[in-house]
Protein backbone atom coordinates (compact mmCIF):
# COMPACT_ATOMS: atom_id res chain seq x y z
CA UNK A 1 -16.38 98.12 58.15
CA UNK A 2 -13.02 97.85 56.76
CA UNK A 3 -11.22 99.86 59.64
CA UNK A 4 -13.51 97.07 62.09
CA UNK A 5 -11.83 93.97 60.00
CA UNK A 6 -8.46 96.18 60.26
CA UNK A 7 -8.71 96.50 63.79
CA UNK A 8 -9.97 92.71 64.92
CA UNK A 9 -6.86 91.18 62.79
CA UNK A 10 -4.39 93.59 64.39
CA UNK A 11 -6.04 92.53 67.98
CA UNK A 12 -5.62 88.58 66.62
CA UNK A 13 -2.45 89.30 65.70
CA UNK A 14 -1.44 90.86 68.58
CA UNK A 15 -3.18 88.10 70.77
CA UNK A 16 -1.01 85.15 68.90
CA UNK A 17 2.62 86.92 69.62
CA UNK A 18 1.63 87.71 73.46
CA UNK A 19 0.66 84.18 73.17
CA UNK A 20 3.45 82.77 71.73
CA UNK A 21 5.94 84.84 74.23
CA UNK A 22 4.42 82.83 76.81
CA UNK A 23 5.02 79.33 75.55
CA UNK A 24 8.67 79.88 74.61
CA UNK A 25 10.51 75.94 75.02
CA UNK A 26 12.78 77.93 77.23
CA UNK A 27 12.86 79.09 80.55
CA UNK A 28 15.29 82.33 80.73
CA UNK A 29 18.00 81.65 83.62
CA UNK A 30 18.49 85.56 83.90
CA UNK A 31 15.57 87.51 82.30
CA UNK A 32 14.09 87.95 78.79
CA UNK A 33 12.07 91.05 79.87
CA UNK A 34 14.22 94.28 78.96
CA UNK A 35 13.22 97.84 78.30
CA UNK A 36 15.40 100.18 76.74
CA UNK A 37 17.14 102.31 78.96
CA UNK A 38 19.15 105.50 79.52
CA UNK A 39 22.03 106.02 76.84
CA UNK A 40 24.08 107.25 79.56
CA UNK A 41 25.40 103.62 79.72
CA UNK A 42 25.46 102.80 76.18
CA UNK A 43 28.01 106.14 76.12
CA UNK A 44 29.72 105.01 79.35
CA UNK A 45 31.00 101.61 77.68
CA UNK A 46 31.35 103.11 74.14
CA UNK A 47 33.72 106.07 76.48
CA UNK A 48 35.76 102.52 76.86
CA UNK A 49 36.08 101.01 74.09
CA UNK A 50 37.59 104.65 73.13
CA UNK A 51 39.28 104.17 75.73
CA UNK A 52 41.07 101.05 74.61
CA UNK A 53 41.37 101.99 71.15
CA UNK A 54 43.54 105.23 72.76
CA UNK A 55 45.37 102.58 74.70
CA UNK A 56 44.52 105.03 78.31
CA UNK A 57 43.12 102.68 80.02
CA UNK A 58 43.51 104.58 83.45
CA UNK A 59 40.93 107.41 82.27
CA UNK A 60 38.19 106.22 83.61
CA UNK A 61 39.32 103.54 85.64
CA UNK A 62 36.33 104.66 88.27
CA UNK A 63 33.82 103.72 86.36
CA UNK A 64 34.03 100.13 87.49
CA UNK A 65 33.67 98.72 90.77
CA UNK A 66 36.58 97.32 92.87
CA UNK A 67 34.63 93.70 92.44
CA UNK A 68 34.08 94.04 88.59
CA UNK A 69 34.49 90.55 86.91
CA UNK A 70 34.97 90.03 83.25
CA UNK A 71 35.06 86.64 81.19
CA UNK A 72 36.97 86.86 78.26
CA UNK A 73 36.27 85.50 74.71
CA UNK A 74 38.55 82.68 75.54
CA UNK A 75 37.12 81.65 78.81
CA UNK A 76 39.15 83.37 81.32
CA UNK A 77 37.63 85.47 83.78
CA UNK A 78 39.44 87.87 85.61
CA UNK A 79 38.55 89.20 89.33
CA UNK A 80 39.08 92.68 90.59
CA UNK A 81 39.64 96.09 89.03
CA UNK A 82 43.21 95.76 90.02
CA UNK A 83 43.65 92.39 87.74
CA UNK A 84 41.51 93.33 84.83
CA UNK A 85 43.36 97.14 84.66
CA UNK A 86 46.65 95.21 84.58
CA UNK A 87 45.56 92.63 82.16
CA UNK A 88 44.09 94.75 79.63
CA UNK A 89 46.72 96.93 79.78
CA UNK A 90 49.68 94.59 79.16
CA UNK A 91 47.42 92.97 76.46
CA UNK A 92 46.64 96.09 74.75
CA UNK A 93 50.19 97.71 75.19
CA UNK A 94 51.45 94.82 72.80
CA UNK A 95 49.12 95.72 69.67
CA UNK A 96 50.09 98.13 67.22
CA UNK A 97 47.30 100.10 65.19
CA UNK A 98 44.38 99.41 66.83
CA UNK A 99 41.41 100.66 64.76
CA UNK A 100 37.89 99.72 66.06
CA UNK A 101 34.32 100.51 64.59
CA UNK A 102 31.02 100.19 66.15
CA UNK A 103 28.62 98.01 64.72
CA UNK A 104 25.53 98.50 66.85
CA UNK A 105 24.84 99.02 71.05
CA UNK A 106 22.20 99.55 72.91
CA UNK A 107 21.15 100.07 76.97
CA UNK A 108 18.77 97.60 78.64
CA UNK A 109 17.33 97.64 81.83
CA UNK A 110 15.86 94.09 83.08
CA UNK A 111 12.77 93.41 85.07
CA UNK A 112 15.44 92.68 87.72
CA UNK A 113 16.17 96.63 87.82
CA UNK A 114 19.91 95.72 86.45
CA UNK A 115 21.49 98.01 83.78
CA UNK A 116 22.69 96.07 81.05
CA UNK A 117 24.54 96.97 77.41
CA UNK A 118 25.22 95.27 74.87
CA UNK A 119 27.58 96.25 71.59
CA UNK A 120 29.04 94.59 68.93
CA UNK A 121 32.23 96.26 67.04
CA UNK A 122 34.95 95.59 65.22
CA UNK A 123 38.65 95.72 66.33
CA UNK A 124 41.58 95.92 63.38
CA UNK A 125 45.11 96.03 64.89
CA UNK A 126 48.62 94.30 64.48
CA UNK A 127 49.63 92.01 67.18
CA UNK A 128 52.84 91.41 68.69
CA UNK A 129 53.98 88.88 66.19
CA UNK A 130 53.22 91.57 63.69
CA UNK A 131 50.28 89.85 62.09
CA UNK A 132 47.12 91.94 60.84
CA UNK A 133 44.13 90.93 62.81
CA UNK A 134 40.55 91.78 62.39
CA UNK A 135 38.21 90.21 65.07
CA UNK A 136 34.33 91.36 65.79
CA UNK A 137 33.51 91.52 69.32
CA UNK A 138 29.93 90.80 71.09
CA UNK A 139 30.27 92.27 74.76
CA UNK A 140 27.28 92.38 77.32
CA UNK A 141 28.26 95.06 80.22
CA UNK A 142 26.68 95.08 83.63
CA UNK A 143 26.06 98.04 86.49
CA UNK A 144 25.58 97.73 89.72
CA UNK A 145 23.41 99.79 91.71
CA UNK A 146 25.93 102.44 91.68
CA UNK A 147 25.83 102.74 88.14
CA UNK A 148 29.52 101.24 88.28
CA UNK A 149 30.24 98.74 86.12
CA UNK A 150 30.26 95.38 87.87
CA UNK A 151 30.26 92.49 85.01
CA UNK A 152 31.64 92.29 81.44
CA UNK A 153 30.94 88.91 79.17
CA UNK A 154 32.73 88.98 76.22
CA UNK A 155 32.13 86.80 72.78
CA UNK A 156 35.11 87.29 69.71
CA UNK A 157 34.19 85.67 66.16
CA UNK A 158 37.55 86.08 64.25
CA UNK A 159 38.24 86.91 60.67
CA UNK A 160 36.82 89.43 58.72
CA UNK A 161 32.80 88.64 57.52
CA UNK A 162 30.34 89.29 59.81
């Protein structure tokens, strides 16, 4: 009997949060389906944040598609492999120090079929001006069918708490 009362509230349970899935008060633009997917990716983008850190940018540079497109924590979004290699690499060439550490990633794969990850770290470096900067970063990196990456979307929350 108990295992019966067990089972019923787990299947009531289970009933209210499909439930409440479907009346969400918003209507995802993109998706809000996602499966995990294949780490591959997660260790593709962590391979650049390395990367970056290293300041050799050019080591994998064909891992992203000649169209790639990345919006910037400060709005800008650059077009092009070409421009994004050249402006990360003038804007990294002028820190000094850079330290980064990984908070959390992981790969996604939306009911689109798109490969998507996300990770949040934390870079440490001195700028140009010689002041100490710690900033956490919130990125969301996307693959085309190629498995090159196509989109980056990047969120900063300065300062040092999380």
């Amino acid at each position: 009997m108990k295992k019966v009362i067990v089972a019923i509230c787990m299947a009531v349970s289970w009933a209210g949060i499909c439930h409440a899935q479907n009346t969400a008060p918003y209507k995802a633009g993109y998706s809000s389906k996602f499966t995990i997917a294949d780490e591959s990716y997660a260790n593709k983008i962590l391979t650049l944040w390395k990367d970056y850190e290293d300041n050799v940018l050019d080591r994998h540079i064909d891992w992203f598609a000649d169209t790639v497109s990345m919006t910037l924590a400060n709005g800008q979004t650059v077009k092009g492999k070409a421009a994004n290699l050249a402006g990360v690499k003038a804007y990294r060439g002028s820190l000094k120090d850079m330290k980064i550490s990984m908070d959390a990633w992981v790969s996604l794969k939306s009911d689109r079929g798109q490969n998507v990850v996300c990770v949040w770290g934390t870079e440490d470096f001195t700028g140009p001006d010689g002041k100490h900067t710690i900033q956490h970063l919130h990125e969301v990196w996307g693959f085309n069918k190629d498995g090159k990456v196509d989109i980056m979307l990047q969120y900063l929350q300065p300062g040092g708490a999380m």
